[in-house]
Protein backbone atom coordinates (compact mmCIF):
# COMPACT_ATOMS: atom_id res chain seq x y z
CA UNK A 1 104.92 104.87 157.46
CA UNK A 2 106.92 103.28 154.25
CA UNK A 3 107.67 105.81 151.46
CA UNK A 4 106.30 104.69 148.41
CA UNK A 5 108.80 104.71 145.46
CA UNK A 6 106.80 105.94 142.40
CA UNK A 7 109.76 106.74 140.05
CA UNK A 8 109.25 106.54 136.36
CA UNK A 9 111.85 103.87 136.19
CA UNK A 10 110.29 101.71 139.28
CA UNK A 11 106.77 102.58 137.37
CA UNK A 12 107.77 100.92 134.01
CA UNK A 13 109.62 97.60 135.56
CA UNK A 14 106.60 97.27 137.87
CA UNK A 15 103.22 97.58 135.84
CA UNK A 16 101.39 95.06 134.95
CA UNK A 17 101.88 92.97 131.67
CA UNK A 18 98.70 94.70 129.75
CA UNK A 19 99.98 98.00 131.31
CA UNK A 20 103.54 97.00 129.80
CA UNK A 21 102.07 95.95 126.46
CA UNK A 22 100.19 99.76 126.01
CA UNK A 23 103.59 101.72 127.38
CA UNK A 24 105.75 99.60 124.51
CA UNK A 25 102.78 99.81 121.67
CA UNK A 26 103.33 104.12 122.59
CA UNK A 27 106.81 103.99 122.47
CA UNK A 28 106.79 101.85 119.27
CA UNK A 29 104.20 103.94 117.78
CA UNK A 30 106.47 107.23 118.79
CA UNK A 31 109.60 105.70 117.25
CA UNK A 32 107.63 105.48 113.44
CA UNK A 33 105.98 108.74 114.15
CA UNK A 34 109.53 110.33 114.54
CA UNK A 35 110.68 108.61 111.75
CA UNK A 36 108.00 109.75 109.79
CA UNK A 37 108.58 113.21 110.76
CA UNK A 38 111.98 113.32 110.18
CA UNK A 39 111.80 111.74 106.25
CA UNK A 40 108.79 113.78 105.42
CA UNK A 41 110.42 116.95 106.42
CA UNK A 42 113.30 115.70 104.29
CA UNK A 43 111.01 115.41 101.63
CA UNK A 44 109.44 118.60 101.87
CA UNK A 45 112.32 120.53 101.97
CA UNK A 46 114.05 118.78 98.95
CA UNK A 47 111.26 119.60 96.94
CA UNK A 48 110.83 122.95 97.75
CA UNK A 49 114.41 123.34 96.96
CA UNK A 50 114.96 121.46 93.82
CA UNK A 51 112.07 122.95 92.65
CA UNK A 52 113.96 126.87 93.25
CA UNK A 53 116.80 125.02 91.02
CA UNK A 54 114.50 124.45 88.64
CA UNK A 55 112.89 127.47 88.00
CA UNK A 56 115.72 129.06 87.88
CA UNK A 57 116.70 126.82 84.84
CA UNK A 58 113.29 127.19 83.74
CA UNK A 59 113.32 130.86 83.14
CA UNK A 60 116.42 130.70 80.91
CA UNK A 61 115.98 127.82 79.07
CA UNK A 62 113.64 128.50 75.86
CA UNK A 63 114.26 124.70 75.17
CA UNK A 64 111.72 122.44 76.99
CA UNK A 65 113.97 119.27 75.81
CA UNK A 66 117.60 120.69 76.52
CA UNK A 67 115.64 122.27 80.37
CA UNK A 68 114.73 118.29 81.23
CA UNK A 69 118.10 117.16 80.25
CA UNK A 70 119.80 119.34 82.75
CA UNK A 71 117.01 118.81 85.79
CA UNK A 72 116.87 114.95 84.41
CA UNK A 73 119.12 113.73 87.79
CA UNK A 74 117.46 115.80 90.26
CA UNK A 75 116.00 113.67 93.28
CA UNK A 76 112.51 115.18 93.30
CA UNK A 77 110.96 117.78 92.04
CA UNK A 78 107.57 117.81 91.40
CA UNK A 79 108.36 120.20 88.54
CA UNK A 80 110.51 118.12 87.21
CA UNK A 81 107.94 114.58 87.28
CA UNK A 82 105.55 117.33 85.64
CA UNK A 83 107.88 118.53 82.72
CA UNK A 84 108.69 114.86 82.75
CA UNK A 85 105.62 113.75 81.89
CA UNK A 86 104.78 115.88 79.58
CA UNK A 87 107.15 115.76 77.05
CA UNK A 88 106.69 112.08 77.23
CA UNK A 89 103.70 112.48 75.90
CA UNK A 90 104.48 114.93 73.35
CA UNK A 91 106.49 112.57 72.08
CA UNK A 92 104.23 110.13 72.05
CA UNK A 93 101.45 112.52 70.51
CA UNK A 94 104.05 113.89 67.82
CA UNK A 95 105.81 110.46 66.58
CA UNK A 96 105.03 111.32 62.80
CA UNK A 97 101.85 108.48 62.67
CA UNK A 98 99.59 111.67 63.00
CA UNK A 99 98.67 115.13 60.91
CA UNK A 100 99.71 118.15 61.78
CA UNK A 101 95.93 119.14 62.09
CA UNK A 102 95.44 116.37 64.61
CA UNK A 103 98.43 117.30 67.03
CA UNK A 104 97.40 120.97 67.03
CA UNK A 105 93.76 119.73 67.79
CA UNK A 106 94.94 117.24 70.57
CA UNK A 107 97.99 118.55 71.75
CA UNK A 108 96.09 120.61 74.66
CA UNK A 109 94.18 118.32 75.85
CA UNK A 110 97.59 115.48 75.73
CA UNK A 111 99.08 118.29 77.84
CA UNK A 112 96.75 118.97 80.11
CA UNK A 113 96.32 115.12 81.20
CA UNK A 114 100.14 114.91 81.19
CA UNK A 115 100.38 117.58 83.74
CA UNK A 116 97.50 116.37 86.14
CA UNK A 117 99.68 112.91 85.86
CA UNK A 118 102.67 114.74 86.84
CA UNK A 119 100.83 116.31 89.36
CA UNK A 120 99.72 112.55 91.10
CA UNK A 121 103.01 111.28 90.59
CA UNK A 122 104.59 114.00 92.84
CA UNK A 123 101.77 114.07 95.43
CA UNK A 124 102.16 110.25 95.62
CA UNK A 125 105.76 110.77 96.96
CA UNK A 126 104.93 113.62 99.21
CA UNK A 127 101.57 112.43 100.50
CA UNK A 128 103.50 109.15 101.54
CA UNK A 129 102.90 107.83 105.39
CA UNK A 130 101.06 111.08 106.07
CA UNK A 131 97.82 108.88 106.98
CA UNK A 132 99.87 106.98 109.08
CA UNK A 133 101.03 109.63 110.99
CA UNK A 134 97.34 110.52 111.06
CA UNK A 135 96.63 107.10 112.68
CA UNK A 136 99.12 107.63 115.36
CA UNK A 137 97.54 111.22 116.46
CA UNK A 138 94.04 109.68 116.85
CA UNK A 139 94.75 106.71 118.14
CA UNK A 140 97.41 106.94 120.55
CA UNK A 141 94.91 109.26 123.17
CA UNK A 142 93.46 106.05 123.15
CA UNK A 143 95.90 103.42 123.52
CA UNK A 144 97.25 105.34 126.62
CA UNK A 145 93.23 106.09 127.91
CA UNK A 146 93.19 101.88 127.92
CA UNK A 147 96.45 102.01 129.99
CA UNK A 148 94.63 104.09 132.01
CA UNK A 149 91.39 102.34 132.43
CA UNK A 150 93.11 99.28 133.55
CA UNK A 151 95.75 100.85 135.97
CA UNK A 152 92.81 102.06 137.42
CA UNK A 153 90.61 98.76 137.37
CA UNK A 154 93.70 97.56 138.96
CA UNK A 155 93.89 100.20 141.89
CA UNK A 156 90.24 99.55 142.67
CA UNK A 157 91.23 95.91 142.87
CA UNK A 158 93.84 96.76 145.06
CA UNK A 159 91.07 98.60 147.36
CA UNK A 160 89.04 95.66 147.37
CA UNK A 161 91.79 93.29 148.36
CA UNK A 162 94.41 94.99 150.22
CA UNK A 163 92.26 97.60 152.40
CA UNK A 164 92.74 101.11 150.96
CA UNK A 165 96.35 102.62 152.19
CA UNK A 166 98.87 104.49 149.65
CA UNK A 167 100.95 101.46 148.90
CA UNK A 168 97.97 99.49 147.55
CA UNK A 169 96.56 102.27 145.57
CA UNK A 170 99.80 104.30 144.41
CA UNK A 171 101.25 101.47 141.79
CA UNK A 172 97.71 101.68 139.66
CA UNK A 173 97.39 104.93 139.66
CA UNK A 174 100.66 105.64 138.93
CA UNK A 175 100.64 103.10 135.72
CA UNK A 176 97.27 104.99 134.44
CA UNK A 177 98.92 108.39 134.74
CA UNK A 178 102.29 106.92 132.88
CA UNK A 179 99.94 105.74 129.90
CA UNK A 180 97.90 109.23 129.90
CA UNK A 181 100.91 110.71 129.44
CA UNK A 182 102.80 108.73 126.90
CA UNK A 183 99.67 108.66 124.88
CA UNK A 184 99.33 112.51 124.67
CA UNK A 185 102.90 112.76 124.18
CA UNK A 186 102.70 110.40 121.32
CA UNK A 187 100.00 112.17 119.87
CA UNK A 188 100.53 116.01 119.99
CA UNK A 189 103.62 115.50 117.92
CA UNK A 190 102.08 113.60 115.47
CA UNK A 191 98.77 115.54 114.95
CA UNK A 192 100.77 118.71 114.87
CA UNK A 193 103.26 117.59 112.14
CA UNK A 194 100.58 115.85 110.30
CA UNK A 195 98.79 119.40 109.83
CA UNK A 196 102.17 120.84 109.18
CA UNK A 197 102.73 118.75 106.53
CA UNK A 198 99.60 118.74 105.02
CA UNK A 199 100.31 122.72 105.15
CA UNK A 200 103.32 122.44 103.21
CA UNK A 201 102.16 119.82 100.97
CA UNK A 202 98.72 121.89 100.00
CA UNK A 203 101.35 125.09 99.00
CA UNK A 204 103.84 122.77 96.56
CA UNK A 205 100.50 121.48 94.99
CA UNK A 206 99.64 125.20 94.37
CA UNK A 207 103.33 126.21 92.91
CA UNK A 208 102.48 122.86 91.08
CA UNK A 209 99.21 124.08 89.33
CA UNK A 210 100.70 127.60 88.38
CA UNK A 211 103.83 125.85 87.10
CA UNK A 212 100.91 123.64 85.18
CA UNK A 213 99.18 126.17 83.64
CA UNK A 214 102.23 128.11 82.95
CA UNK A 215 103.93 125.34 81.11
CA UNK A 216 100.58 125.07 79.40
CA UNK A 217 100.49 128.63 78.16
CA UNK A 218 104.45 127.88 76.75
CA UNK A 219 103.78 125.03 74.89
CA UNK A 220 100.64 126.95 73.44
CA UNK A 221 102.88 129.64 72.14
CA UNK A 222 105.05 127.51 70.78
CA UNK A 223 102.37 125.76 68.79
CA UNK A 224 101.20 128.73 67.54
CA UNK A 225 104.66 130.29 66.36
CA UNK A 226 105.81 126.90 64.71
């Protein structure tokens, strides 16, 4: 009886061209879901640390003003797009066309919407391609379950033309287990990075509200020494 050569190799140069067309979608679709990975880890971890480089700052400097000028080149921190904001703002709100009565009375409220923009600003950056790594995880399974589908409408034709022996059956099957697999091991990555991230990403937005509400509170006690 004639071996039949089901290497992963002989698999991929001999499937079918819709088989073909699933394996390279899955392979394309794992190449941007690495990519993703890989930048929004970068990301993550930039923030997280510019952010320790700013606190640190933070707690000495008494000078809102002087503390952006020194955190002015970092390349994110979400603290920093929040101070950022808000003393834009400020400015804005104190530019000398207004009473001192009518800065004290809006002057919260300017800061609170400053920070929430701050806030959206950051999450814009770190919230980027996170739905389309999203995408990938739920709809890969099913890119590689087509792939599978028609491997096996293929080995049934094979049945129904060829008589059923191994060598008409093997090359089908073979294509729908290649495309199973691919498509789970598309997926698992991406789903479990995707709530990784999203992990990460809920825990900066918290450090981001108490850093809120803390800058808050300082510029309150400011007002009310001045």
């Amino acid at each position: 009886m004639e071996t039949v050569n089901l290497n992963i190799l002989t698999i991929l140069m001999d499937a079918g061209p819709v088989v073909k067309l699933v394996l390279f979608l899955l392979f394309l679709t794992s190449i941007i879901s690495w990519a993703i990975i890989f930048q929004k880890r970068a990301v993550i971890v930039k923030a997280k640390k510019n952010n320790r480089f700013f606190m640190d700052l933070y707690s000495i400097s008494p000078d809102l003003d002087d503390l952006l000028s020194k955190v002015e080149k970092l390349s994110f921190s979400p603290f920093q797009m929040i101070l950022k904001s808000t003393l834009i703002d400020l400015d804005y709100l104190e530019d000398g066309s207004k009473s001192e009565k009518e800065i004290n009375q809006y002057k919260t409220l300017h800061v609170e919407r400053s920070i929430k923009k701050g806030i959206n600003e950051s999450n814009q950056v770190l919230d980027k391609s996170l739905a389309t790594l999203a995408s990938i995880g739920s709809i890969s399974p099913f890119i590689g379950l087509f792939g599978t589908v028609w491997g096996i409408i293929n080995s049934f034709t094979g049945l129904a033309t060829g008589g059923g022996t191994l060598e008409v059956v093997a090359p089908g099957i073979a294509e729908a287990l290649v495309a199973t697999a691919l498509g789970l091991a598309t997926a698992i990555p991406a789903v479990w990075f995707f709530n990784y991230f999203s992990s990460e990403i809920s825990r900066v937005n918290t450090d981001m509200e108490t850093f809120g509400q803390d800058l808050l509170n300082n510029i309150e006690r400011s007002t009310m020494l001045d």
